[in-house]
Each structure stands twice: as structure tokens, then as C-alpha cells.
Protein backbone atom coordinates (compact mmCIF):
# COMPACT_ATOMS: atom_id res chain seq x y z
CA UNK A 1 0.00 0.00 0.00
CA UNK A 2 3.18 2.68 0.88
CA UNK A 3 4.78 1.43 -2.63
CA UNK A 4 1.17 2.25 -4.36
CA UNK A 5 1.07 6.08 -2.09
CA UNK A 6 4.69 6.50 -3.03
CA UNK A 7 3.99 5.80 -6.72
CA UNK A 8 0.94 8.46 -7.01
CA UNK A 9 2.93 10.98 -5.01
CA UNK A 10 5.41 10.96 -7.80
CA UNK A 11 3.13 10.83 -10.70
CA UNK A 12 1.47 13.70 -9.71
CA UNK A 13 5.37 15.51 -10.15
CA UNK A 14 4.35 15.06 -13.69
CA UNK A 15 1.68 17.01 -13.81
CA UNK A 16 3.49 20.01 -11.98
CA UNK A 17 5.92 20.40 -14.64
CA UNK A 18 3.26 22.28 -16.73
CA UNK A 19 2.26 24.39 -14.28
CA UNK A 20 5.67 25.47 -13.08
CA UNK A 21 7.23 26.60 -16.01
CA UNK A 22 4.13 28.46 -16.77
CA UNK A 23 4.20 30.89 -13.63
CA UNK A 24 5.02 34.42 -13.28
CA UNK A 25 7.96 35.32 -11.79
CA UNK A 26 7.87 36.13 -8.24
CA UNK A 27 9.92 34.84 -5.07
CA UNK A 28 8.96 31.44 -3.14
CA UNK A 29 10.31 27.76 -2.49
CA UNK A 30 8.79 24.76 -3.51
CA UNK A 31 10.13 21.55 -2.28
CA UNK A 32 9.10 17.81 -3.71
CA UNK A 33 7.26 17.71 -0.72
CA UNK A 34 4.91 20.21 -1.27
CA UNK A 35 5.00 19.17 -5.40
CA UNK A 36 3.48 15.42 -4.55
CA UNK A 37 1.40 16.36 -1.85
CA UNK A 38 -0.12 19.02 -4.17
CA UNK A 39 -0.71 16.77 -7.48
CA UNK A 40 -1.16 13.46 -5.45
CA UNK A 41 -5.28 13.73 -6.16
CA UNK A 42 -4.16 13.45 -9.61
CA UNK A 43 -2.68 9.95 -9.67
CA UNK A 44 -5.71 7.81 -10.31
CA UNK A 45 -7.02 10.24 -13.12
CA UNK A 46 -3.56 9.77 -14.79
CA UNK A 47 -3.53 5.95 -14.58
CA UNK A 48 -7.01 5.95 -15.87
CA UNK A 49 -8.60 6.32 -19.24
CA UNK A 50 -9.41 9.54 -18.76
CA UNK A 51 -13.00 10.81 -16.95
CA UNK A 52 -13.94 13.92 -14.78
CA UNK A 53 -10.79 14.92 -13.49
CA UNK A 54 -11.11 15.31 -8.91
CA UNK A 55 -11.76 18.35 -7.81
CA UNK A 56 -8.68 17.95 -5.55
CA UNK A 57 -6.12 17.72 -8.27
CA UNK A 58 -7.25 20.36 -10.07
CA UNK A 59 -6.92 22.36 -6.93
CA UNK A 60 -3.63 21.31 -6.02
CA UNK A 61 -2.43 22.49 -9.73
CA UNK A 62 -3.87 25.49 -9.43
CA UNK A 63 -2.09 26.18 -6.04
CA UNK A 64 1.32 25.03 -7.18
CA UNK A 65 1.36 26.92 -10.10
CA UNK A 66 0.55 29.90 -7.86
CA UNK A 67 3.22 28.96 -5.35
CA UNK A 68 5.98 28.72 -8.17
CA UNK A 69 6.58 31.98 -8.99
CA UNK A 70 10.69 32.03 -9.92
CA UNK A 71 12.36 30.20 -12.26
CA UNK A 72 14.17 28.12 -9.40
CA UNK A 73 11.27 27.24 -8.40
CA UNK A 74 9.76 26.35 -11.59
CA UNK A 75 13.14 24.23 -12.24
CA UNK A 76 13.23 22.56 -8.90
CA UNK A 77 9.47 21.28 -8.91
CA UNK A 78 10.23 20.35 -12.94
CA UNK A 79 13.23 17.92 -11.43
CA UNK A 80 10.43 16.69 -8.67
CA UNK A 81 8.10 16.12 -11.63
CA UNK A 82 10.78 14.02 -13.25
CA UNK A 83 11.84 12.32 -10.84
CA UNK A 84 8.76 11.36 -9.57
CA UNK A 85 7.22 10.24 -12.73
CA UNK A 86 10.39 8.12 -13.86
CA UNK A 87 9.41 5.46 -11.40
CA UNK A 88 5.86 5.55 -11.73
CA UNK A 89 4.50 3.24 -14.18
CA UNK A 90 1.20 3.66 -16.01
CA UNK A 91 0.97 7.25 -16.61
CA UNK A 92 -0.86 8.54 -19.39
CA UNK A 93 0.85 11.50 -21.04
CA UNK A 94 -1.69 12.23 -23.05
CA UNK A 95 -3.86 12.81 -20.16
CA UNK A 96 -1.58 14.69 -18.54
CA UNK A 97 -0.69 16.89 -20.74
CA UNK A 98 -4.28 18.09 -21.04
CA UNK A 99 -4.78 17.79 -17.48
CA UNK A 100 -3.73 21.83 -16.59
CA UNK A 101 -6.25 23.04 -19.44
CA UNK A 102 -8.95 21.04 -17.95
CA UNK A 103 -8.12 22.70 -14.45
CA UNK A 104 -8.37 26.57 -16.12
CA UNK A 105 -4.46 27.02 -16.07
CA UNK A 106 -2.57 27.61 -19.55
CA UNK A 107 0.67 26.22 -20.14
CA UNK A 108 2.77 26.85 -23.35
CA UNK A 109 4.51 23.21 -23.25
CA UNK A 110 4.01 19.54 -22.94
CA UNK A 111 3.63 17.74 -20.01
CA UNK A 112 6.95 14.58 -20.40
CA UNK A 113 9.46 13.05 -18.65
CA UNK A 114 12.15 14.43 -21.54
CA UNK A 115 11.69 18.14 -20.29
CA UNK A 116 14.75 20.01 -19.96
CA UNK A 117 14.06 21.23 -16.67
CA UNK A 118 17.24 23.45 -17.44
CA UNK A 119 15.77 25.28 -19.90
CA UNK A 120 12.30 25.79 -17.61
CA UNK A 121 12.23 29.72 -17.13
């Protein structure tokens, strides 16, 4: 049951990465912590076939991508994203990467686990 939390936890990383590189610029710190507690009502949605997406996940995207408002913190919850995703099996990318439209919040890239968080601004 930890393995299965652990998995979501890091899934939900994946959806992050669209909202983080999409924020204004501002000051904050965003820690992997906050990244998979934030996206982990995502997980089942983006294991699924698709759906209504929770409420919950669409609130924790919206509040990351508020609470990422520099580009170190845009590049640090990218490398959570990555991280997380790379040992999560079953994610749907496709889902994912329309996930932040379906929650209201624009981002002008792909959701994927080949993101050059480096280049995240």
C-alpha cells in the first residue's frame, strides 16, 4: 500500500511540470514535498482512461502553479516532476498533458518526462 502512495505521489510531479514553467515570476520555495502532496489527487485520473478529473487535483495544480513563482522554483518542482514520474508506471501522457487546461491554467509546453528542466524559465 506505501509502494502504491509513493507511486501516485510521484506521478502527480508530472503534472506540476506544466504548471511550473508556466508561472510568473515572483519569489517562493517549492520543495518535492509540497509538489506530490499538491498533485497526489491526480494519480488515479492519470492511470485511468481519462473521466472527470477530482476536484482535488485540479486544486492542487492550481495552487502550485501559484506557489511557483521564480524560475528556481519552476526548475526545482520540474526535477520533482521528473523524478517522480520516472518510477511511476502507467501514466498517461496524453492525459496529462491536457490535465492543466482542464483545471483553467494555460501552459505553453508539454507535459513529459524528456523536459529540460534546465531550460524551464
Amino acid at each position: 500500500m506505501k509502494m502504491a502512495s509513493s507511486m501516485s505521489l510521484k506521478l502527480a510531479c508530472v503534472v506540476v511540470l506544466c504548471l511550473v514553467v508556466g508561472a510568473p515570476l515572483a519569489q517562493g520555495t517549492i520543495t518535492c514535498g509540497q509538489v506530490t502532496s499538491s498533485l497526489a489527487p491526480c494519480i488515479t485520473y492519470l492511470k485511468g482512461s481519462g473521466g472527470s478529473v477530482p476536484a482535488g487535483c485540479c486544486n492542487g495544480i492550481k495552487s502550485l502553479n501559484a506557489a511557483a513563482k521564480t524560475t528556481p522554483d519552476r526548475q526545482a518542482a520540474c526535477n520533482c516532476i521528473k523524478s517522480a514520474s520516472a518510477s511511476i508506471s502507467g501514466i498517461n501522457y496524453g492525459l496529462a498533458s491536457a490535465l492543466p487546461g482542464k483545471c483553467g491554467v494555460n501552459i505553453p509546453y508539454n507535459i513529459s518526462p524528456n523536459t529540460d528542466c534546465k531550460s524551464v524559465r
